[in-house]
N, C-alpha and C. Protein backbone atom coordinates (compact mmCIF):
# COMPACT_ATOMS: atom_id res chain seq x y z
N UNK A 1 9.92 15.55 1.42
CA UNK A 1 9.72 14.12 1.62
C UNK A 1 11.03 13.39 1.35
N UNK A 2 11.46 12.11 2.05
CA UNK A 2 12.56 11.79 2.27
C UNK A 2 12.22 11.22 0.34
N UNK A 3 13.68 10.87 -0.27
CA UNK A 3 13.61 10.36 -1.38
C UNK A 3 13.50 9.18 -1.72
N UNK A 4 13.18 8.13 -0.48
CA UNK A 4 13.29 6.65 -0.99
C UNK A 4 11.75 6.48 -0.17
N UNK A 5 11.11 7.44 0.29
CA UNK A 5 9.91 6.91 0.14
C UNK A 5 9.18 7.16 -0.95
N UNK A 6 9.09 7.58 -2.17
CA UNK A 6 8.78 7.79 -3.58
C UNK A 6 8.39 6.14 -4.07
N UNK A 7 6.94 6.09 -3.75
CA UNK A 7 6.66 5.21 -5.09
C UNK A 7 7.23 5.25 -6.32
N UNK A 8 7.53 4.36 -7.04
CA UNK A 8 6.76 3.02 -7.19
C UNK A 8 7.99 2.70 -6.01
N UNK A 9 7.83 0.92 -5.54
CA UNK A 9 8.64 0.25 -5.35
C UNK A 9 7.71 -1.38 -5.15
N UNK A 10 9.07 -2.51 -5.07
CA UNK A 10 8.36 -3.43 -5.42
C UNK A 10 7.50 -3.99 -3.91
N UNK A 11 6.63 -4.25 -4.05
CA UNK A 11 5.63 -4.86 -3.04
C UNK A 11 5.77 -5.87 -2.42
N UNK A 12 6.11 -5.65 -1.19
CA UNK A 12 6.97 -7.03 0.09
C UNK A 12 5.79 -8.32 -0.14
N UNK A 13 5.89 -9.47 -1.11
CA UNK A 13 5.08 -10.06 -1.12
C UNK A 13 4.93 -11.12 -0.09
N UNK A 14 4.31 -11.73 0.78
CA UNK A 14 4.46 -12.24 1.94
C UNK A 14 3.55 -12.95 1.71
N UNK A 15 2.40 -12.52 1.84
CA UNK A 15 1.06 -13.91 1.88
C UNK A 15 0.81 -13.75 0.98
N UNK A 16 0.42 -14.55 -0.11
CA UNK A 16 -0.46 -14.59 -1.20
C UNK A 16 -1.14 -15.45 -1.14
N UNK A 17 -2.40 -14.57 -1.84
CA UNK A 17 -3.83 -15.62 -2.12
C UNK A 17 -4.12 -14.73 -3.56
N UNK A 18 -4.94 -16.10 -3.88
CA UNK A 18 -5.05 -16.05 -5.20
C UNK A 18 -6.48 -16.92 -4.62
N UNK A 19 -7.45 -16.75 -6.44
CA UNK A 19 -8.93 -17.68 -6.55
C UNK A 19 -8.08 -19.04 -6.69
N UNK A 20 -9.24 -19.45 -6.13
CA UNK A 20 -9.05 -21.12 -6.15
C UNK A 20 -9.01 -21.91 -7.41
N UNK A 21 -9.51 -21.10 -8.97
CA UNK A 21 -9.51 -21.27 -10.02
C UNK A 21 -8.21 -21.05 -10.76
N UNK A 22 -7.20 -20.07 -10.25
CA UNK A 22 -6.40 -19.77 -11.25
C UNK A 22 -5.35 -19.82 -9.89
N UNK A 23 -3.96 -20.28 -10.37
CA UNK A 23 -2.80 -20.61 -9.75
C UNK A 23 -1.92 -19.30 -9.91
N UNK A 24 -1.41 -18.85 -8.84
CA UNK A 24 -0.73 -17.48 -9.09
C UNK A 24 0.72 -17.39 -7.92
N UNK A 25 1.79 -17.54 -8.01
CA UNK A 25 3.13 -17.04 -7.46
C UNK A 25 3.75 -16.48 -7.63
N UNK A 26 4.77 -15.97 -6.89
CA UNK A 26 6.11 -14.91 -7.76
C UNK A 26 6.78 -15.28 -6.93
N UNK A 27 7.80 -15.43 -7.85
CA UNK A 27 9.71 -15.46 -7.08
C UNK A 27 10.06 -14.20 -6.43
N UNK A 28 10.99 -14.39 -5.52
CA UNK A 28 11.57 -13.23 -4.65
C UNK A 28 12.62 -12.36 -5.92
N UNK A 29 12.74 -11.30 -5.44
CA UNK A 29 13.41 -9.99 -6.40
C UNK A 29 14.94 -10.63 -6.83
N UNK A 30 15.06 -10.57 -7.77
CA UNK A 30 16.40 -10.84 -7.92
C UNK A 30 17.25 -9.61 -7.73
N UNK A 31 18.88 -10.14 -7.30
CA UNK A 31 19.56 -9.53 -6.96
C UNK A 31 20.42 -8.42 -8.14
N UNK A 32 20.85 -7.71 -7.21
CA UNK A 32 20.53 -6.16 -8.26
C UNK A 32 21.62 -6.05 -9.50
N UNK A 33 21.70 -6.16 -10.52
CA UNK A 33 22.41 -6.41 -11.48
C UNK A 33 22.53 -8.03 -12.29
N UNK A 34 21.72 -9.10 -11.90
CA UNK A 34 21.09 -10.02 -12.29
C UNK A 34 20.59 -10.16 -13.10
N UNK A 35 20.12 -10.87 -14.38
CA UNK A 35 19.51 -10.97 -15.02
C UNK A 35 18.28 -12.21 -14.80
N UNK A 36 17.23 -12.08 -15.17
CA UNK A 36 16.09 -12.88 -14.73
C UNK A 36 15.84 -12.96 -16.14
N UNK A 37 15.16 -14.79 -16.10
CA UNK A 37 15.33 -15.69 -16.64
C UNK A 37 13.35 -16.01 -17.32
N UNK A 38 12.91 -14.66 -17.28
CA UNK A 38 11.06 -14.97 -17.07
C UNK A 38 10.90 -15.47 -16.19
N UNK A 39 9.62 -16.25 -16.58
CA UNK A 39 8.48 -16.91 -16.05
C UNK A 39 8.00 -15.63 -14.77
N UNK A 40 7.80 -15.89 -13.72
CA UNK A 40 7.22 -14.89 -12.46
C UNK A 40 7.47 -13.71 -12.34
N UNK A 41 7.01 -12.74 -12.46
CA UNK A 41 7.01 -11.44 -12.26
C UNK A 41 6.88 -10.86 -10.79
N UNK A 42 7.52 -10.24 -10.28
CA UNK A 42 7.14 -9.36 -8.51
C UNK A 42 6.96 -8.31 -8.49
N UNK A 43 6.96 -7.29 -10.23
CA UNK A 43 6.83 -6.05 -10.12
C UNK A 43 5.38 -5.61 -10.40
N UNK A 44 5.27 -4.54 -9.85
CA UNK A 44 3.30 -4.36 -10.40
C UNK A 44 3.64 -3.68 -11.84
N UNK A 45 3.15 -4.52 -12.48
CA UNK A 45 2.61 -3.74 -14.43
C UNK A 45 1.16 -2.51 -14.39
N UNK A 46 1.16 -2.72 -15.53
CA UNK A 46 0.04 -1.93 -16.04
C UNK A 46 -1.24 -2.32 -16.24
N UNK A 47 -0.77 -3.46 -15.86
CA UNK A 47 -2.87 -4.37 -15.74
C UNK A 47 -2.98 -4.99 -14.88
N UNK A 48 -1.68 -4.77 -13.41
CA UNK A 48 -1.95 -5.15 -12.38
C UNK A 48 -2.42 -3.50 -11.88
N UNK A 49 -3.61 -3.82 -10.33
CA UNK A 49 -4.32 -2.88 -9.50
C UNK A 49 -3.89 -2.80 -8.23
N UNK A 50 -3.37 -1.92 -7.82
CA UNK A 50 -3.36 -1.84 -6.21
C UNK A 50 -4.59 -1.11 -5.60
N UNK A 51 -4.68 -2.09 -4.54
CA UNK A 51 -5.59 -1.53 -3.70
C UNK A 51 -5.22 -0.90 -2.28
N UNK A 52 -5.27 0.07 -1.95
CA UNK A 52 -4.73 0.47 -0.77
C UNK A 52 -5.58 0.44 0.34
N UNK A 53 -5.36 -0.35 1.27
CA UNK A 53 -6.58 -0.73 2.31
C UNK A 53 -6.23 0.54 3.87
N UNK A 54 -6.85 1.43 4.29
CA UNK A 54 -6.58 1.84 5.44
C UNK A 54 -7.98 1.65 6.14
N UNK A 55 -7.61 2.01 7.90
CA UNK A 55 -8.81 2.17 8.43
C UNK A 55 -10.20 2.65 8.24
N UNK A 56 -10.21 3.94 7.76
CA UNK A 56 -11.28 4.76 6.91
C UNK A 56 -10.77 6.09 6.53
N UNK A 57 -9.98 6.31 6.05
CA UNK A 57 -9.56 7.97 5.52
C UNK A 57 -9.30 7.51 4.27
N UNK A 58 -9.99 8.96 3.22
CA UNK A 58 -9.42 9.29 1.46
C UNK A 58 -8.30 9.51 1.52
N UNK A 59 -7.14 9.39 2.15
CA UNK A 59 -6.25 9.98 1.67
C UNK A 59 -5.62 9.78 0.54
N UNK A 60 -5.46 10.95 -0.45
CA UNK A 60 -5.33 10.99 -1.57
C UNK A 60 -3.69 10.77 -2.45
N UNK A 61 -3.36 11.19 -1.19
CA UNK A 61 -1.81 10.36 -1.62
C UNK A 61 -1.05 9.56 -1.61
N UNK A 62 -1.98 8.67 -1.30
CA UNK A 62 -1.71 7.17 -1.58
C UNK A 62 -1.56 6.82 -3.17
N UNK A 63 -2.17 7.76 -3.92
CA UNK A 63 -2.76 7.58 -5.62
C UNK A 63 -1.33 7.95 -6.24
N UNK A 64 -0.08 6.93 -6.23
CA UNK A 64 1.04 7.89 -6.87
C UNK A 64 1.97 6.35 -7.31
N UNK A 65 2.02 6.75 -8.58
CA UNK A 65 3.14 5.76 -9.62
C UNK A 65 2.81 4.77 -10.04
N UNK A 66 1.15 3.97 -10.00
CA UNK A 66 0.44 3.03 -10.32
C UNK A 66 -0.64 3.41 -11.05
N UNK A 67 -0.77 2.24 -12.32
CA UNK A 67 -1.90 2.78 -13.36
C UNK A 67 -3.10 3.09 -12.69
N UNK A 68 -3.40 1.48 -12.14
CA UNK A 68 -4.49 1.71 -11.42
C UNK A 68 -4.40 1.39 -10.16
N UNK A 69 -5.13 2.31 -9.05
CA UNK A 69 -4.68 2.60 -7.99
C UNK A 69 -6.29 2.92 -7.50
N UNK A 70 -6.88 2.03 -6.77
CA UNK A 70 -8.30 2.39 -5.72
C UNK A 70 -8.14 2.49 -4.16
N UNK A 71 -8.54 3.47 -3.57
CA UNK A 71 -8.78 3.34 -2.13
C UNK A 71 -9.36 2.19 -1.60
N UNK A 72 -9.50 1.75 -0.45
CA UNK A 72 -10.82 1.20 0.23
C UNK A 72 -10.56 1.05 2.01
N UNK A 73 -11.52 0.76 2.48
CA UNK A 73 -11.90 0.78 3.64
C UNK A 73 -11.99 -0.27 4.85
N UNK A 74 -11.40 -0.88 5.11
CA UNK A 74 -11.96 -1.98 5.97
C UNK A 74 -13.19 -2.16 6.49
N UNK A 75 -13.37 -0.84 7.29
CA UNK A 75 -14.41 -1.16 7.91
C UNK A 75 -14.83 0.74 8.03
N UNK A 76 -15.97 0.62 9.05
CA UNK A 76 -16.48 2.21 9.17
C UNK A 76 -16.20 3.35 7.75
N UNK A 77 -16.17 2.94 6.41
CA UNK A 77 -16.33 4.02 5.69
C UNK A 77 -16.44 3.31 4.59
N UNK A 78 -16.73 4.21 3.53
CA UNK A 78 -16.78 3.27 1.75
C UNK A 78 -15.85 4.06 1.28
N UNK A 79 -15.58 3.89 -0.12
CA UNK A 79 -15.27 2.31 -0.51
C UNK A 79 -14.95 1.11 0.37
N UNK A 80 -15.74 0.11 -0.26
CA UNK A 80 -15.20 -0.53 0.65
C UNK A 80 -14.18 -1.60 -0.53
N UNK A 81 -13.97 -2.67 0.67
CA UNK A 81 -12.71 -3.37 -0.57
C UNK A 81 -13.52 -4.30 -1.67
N UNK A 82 -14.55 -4.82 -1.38
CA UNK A 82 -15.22 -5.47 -2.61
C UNK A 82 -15.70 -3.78 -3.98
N UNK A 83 -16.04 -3.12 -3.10
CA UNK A 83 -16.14 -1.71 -3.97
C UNK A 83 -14.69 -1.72 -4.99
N UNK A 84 -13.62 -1.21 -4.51
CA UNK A 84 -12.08 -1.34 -5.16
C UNK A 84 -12.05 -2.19 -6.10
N UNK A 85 -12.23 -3.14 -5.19
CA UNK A 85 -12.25 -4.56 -6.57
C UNK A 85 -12.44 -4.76 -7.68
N UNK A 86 -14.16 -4.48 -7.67
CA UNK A 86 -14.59 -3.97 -9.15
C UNK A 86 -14.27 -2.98 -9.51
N UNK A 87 -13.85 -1.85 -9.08
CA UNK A 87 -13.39 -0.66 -9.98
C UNK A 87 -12.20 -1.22 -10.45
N UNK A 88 -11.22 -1.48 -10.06
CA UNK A 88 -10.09 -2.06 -10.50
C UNK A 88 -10.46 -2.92 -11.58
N UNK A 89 -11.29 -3.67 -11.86
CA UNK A 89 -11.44 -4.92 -12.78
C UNK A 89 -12.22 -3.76 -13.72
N UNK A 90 -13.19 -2.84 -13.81
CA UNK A 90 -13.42 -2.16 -14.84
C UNK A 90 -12.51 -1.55 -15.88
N UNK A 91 -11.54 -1.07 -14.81
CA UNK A 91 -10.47 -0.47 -15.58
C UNK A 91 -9.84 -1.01 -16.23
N UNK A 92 -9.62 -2.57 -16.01
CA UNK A 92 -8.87 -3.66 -16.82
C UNK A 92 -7.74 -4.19 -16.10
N UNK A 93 -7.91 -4.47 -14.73
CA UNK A 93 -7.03 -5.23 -13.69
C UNK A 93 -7.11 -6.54 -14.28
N UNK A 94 -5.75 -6.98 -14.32
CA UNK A 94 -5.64 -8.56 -14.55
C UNK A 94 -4.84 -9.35 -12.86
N UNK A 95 -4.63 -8.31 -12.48
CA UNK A 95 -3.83 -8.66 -11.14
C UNK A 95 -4.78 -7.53 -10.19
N UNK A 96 -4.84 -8.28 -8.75
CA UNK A 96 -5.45 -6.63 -8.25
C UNK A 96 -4.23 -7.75 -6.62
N UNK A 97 -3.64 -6.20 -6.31
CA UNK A 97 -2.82 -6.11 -5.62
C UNK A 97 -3.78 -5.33 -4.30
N UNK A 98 -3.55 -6.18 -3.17
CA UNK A 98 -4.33 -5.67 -2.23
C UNK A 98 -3.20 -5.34 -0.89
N UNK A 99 -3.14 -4.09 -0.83
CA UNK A 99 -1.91 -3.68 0.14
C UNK A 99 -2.44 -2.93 1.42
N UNK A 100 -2.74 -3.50 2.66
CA UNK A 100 -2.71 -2.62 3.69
C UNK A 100 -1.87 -1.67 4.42
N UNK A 101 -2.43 -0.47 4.42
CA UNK A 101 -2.18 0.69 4.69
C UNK A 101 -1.55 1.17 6.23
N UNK A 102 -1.36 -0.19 7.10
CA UNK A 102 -1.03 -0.58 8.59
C UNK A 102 0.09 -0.56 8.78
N UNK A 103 0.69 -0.12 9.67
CA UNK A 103 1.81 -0.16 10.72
C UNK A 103 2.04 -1.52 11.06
N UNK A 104 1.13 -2.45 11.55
CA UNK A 104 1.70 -3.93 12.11
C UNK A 104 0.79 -5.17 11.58
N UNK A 105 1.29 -6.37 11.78
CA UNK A 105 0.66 -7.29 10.83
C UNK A 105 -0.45 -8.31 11.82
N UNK A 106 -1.18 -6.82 12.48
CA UNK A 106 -2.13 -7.37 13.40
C UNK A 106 -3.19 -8.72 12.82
N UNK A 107 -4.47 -8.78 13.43
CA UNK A 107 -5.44 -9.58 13.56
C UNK A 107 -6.13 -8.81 11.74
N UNK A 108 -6.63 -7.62 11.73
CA UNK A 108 -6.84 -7.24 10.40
C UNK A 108 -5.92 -7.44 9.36
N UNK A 109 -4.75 -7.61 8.94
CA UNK A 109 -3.94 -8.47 7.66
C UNK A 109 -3.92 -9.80 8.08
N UNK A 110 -4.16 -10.48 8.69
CA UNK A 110 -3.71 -12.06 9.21
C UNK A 110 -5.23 -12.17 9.18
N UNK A 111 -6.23 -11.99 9.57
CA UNK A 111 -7.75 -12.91 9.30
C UNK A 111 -8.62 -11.77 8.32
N UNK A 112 -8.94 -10.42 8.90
CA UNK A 112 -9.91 -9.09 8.27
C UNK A 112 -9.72 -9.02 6.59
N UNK A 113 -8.68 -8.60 6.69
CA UNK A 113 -8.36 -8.38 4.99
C UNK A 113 -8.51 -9.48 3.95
N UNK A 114 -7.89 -10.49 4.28
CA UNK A 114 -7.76 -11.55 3.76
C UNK A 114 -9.21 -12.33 3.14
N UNK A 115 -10.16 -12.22 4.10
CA UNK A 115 -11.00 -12.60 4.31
C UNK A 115 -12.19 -11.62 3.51
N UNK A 116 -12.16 -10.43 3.54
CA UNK A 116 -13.06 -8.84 2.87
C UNK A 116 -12.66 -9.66 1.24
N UNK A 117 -11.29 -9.76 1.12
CA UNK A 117 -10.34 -9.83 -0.48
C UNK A 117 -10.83 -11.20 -1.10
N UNK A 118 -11.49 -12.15 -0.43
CA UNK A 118 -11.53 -13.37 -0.87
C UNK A 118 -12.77 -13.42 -0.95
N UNK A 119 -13.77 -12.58 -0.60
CA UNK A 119 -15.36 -12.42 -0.64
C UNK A 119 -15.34 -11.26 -2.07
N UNK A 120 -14.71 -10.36 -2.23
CA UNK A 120 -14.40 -9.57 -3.20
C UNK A 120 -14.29 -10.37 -4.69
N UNK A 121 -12.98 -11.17 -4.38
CA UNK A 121 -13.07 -11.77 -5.21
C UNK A 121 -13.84 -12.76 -5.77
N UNK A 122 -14.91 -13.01 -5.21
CA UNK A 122 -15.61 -13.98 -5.89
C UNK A 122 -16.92 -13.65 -7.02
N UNK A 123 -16.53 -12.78 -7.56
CA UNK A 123 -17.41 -12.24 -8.41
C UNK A 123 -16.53 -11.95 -9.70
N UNK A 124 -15.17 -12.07 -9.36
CA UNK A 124 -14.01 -11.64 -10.19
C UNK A 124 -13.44 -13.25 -10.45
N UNK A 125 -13.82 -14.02 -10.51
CA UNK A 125 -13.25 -15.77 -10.43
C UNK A 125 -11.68 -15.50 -11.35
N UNK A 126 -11.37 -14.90 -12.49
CA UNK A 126 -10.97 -15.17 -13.65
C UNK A 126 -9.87 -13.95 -13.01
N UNK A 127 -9.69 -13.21 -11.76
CA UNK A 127 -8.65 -11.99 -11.73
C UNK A 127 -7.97 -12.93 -10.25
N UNK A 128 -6.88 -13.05 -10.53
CA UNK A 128 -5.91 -13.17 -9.04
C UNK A 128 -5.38 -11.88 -8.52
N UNK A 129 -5.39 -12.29 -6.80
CA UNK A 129 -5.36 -11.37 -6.36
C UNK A 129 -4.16 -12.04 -4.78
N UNK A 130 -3.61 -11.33 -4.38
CA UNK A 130 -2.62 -11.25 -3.28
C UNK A 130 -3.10 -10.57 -1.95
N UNK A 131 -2.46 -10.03 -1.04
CA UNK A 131 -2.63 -9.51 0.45
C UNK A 131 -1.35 -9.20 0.67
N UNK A 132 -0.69 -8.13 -0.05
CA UNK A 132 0.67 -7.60 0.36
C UNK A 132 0.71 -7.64 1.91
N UNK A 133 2.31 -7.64 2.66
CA UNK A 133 2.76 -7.17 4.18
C UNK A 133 1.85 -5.45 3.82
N UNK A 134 1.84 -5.77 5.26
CA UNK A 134 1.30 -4.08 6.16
C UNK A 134 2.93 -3.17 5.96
N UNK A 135 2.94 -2.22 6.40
CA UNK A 135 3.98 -0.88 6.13
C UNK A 135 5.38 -1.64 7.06
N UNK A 136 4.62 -2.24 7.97
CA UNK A 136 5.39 -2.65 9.07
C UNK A 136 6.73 -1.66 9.55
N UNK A 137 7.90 -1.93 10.13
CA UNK A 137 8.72 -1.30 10.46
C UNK A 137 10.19 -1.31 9.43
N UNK A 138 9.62 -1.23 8.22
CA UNK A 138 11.09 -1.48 7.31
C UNK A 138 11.34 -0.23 7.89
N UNK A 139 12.61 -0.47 6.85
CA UNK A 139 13.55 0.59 7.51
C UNK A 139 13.54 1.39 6.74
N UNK A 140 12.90 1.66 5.74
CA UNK A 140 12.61 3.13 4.80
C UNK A 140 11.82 3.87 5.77
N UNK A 141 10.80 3.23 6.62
CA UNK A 141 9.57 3.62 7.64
C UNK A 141 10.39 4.38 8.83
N UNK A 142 11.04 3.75 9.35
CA UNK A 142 12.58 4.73 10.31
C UNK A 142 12.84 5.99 10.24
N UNK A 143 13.26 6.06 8.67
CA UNK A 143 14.13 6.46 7.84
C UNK A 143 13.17 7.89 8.21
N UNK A 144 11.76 7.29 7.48
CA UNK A 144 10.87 8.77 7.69
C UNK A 144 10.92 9.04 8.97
N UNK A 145 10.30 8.31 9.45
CA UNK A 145 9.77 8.71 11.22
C UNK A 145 10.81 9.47 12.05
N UNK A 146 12.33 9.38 11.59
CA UNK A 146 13.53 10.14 12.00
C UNK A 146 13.71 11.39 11.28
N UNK A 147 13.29 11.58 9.80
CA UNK A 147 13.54 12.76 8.97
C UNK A 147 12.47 13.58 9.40
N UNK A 148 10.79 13.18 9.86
CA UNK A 148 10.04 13.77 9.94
C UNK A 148 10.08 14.53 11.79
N UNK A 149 10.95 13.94 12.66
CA UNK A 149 11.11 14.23 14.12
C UNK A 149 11.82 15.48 13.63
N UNK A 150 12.61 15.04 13.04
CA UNK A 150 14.12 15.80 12.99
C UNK A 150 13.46 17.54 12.55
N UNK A 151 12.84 17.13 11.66
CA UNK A 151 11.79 17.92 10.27
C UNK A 151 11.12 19.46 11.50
N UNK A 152 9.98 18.65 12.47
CA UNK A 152 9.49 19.26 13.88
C UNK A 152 10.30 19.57 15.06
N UNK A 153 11.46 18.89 15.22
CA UNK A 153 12.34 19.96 16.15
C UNK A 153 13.33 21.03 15.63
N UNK A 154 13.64 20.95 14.33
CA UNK A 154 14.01 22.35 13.49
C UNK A 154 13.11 23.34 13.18
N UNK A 155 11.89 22.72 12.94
CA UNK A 155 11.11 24.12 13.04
C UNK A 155 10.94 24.74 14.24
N UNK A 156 10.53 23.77 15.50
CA UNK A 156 10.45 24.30 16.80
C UNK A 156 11.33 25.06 16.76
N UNK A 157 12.73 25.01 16.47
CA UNK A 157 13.96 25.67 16.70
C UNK A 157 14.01 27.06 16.14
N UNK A 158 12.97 27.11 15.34
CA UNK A 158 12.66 28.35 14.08
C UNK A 158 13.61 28.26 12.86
N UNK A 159 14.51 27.56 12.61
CA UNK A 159 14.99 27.02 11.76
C UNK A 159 14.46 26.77 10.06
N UNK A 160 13.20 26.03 10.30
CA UNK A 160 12.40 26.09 8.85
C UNK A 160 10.74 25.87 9.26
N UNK A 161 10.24 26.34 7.98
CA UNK A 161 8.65 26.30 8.24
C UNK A 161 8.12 25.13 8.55
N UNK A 162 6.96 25.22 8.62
CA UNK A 162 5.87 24.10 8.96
C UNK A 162 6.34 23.12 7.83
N UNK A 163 5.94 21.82 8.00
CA UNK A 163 5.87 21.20 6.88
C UNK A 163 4.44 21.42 6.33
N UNK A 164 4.58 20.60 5.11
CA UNK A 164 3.09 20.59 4.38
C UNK A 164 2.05 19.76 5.42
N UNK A 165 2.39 18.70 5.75
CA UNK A 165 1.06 18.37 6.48
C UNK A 165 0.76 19.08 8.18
N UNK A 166 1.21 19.60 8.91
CA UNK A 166 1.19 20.41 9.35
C UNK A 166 1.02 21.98 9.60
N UNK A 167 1.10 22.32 8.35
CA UNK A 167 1.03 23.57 7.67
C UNK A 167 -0.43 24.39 8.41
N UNK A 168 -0.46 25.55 9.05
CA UNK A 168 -1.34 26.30 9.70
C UNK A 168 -2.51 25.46 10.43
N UNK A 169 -2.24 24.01 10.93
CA UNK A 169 -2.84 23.75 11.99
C UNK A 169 -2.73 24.25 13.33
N UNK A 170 -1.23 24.80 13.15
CA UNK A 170 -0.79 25.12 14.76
C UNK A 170 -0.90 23.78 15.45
N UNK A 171 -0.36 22.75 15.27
CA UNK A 171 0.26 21.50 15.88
C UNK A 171 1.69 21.34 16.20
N UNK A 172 2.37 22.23 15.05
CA UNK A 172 3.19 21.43 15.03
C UNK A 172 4.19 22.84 16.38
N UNK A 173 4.11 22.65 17.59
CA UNK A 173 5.03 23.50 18.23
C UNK A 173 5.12 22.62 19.87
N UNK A 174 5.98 23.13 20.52
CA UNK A 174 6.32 22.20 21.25
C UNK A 174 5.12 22.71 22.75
N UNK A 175 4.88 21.83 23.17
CA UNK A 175 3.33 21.82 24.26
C UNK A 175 4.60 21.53 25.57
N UNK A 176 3.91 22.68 26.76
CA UNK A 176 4.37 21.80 28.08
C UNK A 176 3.38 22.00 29.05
């Protein structure tokens, strides 16, 4: 796995929502060797929750460098995201970080999510909560999508084995 996709890192904050009860912002990252001055935090702590929102798959490795860390579902599978929610708040979420698991910042992060997260939260009045950017096309996302091409035409080449997620499906070889 390339090395700068390694959780943790800080969470592209873009839209935030928060309950209508409690007021919640963060300042943009300060610059690297800076010293910050308090007040707003942008990094996830230990009593903040991420929630990782995908279409409907467990995938389990999403669960890496965060205390607390719940799956959920949009739609067609459970957990769903009011499910997450409360697990997160059992555990002792004071923040629950809601991050979709998407490629683009379609119609589901701009109305779906937003909307699941704000029905979620209303049972939680007293926990703020956000709607991180989707994966979108940063350029760490490149970064893979070029290491992982590169990754499948060296093996084609016989060069090196399968990778792990590929590993004895017999996918990974070249079709004509």
């Amino acid at each position: 796995m390339h090395p700068r996709s390694q959780f943790p890192f800080t969470l592209p904050l873009q839209h935030l929502h928060t309950n209508p009860t409690q007021a919640m912002s963060c300042k943009p990252d300060p610059a690297p060797g800076s010293k910050t001055s308090g007040g707003d935090d942008c990094t996830v702590g230990e009593k903040d929750a991420v929630i990782i929102v995908d279409h409907g798959s467990r995938h389990q490795g999403a669960r890496t460098g965060y205390k607390i860390v719940e799956p959920a579902h949009m739609e067609l599978a459970e957990p769903t995201i009011k499910d997450a929610f409360g697990k997160c708040v059992e555990q002792g979420a004071s923040r629950v970080i809601v991050s979709p698991y998407f490629l683009s910042p379609g119609r589901h992060w701009k109305q779906d999510i937003p909307a699941l997260a704000a029905d979620a939260s209303k049972e939680h009045s007293n926990i703020p909560y956000i709607v991180s950017a989707p994966l979108g096309l940063h350029e760490l996302m490149v970064d893979i999508m070029n290491d992982r091409i590169k990754y499948c035409l060296r093996h084609v080449a016989g060069d090196v084995d399968e990778c792990t997620v590929c590993s004895g499906t017999g996918k990974c070889r070249l079709y004509s």
